[in-house]
C-alpha atoms as a PDB file:
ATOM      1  CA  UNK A   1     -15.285 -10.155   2.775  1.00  0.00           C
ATOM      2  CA  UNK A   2     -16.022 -10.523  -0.656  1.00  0.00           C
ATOM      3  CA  UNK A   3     -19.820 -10.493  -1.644  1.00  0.00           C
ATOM      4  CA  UNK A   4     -20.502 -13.257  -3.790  1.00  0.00           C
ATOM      5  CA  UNK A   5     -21.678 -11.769  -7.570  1.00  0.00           C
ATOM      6  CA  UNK A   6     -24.625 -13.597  -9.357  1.00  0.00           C
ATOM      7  CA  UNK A   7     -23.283 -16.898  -8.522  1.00  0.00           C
ATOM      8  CA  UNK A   8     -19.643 -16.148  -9.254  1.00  0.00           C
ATOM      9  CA  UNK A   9     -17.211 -17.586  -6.880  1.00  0.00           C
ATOM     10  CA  UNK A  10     -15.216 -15.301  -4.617  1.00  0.00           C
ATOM     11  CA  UNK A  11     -11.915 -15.291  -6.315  1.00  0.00           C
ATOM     12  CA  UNK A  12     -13.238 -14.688  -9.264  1.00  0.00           C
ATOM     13  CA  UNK A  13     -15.121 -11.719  -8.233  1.00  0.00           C
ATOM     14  CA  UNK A  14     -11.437 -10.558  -6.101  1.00  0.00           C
ATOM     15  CA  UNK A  15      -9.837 -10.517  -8.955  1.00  0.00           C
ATOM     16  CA  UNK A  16     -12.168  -8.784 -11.144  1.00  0.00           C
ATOM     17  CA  UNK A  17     -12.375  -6.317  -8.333  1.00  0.00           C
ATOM     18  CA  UNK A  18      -8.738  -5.850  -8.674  1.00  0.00           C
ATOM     19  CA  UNK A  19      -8.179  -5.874 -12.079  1.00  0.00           C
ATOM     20  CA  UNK A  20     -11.223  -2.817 -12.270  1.00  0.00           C
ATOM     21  CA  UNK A  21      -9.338  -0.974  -9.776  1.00  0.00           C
ATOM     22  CA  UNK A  22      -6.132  -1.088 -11.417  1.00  0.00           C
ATOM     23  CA  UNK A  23      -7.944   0.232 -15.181  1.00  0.00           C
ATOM     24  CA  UNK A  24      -9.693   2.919 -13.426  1.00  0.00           C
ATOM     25  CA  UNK A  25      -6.628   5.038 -13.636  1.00  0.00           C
ATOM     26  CA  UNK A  26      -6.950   4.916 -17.759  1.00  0.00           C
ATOM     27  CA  UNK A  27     -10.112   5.818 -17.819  1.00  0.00           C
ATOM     28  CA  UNK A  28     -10.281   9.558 -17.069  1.00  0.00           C
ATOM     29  CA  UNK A  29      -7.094  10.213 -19.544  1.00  0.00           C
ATOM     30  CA  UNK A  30      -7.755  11.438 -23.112  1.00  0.00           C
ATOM     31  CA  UNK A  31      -6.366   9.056 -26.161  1.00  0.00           C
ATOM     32  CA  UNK A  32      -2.865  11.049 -26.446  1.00  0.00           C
ATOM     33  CA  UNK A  33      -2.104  10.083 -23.139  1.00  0.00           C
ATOM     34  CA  UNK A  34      -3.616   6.532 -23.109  1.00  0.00           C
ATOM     35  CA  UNK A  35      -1.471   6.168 -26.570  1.00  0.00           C
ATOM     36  CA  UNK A  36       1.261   6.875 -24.008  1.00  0.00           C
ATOM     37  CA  UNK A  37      -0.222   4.013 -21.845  1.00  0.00           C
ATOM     38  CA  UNK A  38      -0.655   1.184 -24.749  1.00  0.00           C
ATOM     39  CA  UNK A  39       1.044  -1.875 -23.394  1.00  0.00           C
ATOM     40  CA  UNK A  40      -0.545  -1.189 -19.747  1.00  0.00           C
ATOM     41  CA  UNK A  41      -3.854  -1.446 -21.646  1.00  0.00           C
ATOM     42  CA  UNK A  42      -2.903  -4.109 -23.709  1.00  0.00           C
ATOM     43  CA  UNK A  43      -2.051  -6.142 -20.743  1.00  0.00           C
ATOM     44  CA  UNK A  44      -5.178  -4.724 -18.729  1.00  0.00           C
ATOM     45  CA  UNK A  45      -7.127  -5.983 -21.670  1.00  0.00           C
ATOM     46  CA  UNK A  46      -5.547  -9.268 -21.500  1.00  0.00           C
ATOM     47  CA  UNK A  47      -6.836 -10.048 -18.227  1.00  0.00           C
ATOM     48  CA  UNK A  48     -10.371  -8.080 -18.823  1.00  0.00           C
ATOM     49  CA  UNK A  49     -10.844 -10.230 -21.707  1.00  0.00           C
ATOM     50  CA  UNK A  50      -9.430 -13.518 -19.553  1.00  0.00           C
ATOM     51  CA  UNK A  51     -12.278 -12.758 -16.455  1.00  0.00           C
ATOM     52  CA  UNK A  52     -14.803 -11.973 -19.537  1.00  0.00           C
ATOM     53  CA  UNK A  53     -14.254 -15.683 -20.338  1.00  0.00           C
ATOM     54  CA  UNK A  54     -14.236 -17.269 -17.310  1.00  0.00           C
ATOM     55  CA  UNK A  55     -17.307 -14.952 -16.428  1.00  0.00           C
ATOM     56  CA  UNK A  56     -19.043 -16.447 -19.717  1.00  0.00           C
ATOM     57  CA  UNK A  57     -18.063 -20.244 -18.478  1.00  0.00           C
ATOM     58  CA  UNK A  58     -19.329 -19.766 -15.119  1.00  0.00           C
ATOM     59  CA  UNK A  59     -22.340 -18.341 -15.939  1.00  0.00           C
ATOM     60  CA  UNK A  60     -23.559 -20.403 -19.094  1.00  0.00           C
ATOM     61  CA  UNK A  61     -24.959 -20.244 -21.343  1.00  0.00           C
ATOM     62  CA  UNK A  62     -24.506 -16.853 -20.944  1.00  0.00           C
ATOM     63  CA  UNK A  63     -22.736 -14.557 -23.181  1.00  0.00           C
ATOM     64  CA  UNK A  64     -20.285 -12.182 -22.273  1.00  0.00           C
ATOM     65  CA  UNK A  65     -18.654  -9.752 -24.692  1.00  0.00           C
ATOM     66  CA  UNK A  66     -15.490  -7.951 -23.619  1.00  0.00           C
ATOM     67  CA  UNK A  67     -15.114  -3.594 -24.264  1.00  0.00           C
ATOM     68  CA  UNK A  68     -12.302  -2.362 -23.657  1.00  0.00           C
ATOM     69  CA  UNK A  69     -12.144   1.213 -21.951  1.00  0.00           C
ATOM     70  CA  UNK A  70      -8.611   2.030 -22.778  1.00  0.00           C
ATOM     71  CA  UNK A  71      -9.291   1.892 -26.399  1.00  0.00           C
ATOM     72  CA  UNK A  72     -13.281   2.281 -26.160  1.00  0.00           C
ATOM     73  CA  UNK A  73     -14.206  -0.472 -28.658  1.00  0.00           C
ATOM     74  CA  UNK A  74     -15.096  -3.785 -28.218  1.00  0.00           C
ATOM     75  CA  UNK A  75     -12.446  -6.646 -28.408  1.00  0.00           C
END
């Protein structure tokens, strides 16, 4: 069962679940071998920065900004 997340619905909050578990193997790795790893973060980015907007729509007039871990900057 998924717990429902400040009002977010429960497939949201699935697949930002998933998509956290799938980044969390970048995370540890140093920037030579997440260079390596560019279009998995690319894509991983993709659909951080996808769940950051529907995030931000579901919970307006919030505003949510989007970092990305695999190249530790905001994008």
């Amino acid at each position: 069962m998924v717990i429902d997340l400040a009002g977010l619905s429960d497939d949201l909050v699935a697949r930002l679940i998933a998509w956290n578990s799938e980044y969390q193997v970048i995370v540890p790795l140093d920037l030579r071998q997440r260079r390596s790893l560019a279009r998995s973060i690319e894509r991983l980015d993709a659909r951080g920065i996808a769940l950051a907007d529907e995030i931000e729509r579901a919970l307006a007039p919030a505003n949510v900004t989007y970092y990305s871990e695999g190249w530790l900057r905001n994008l």
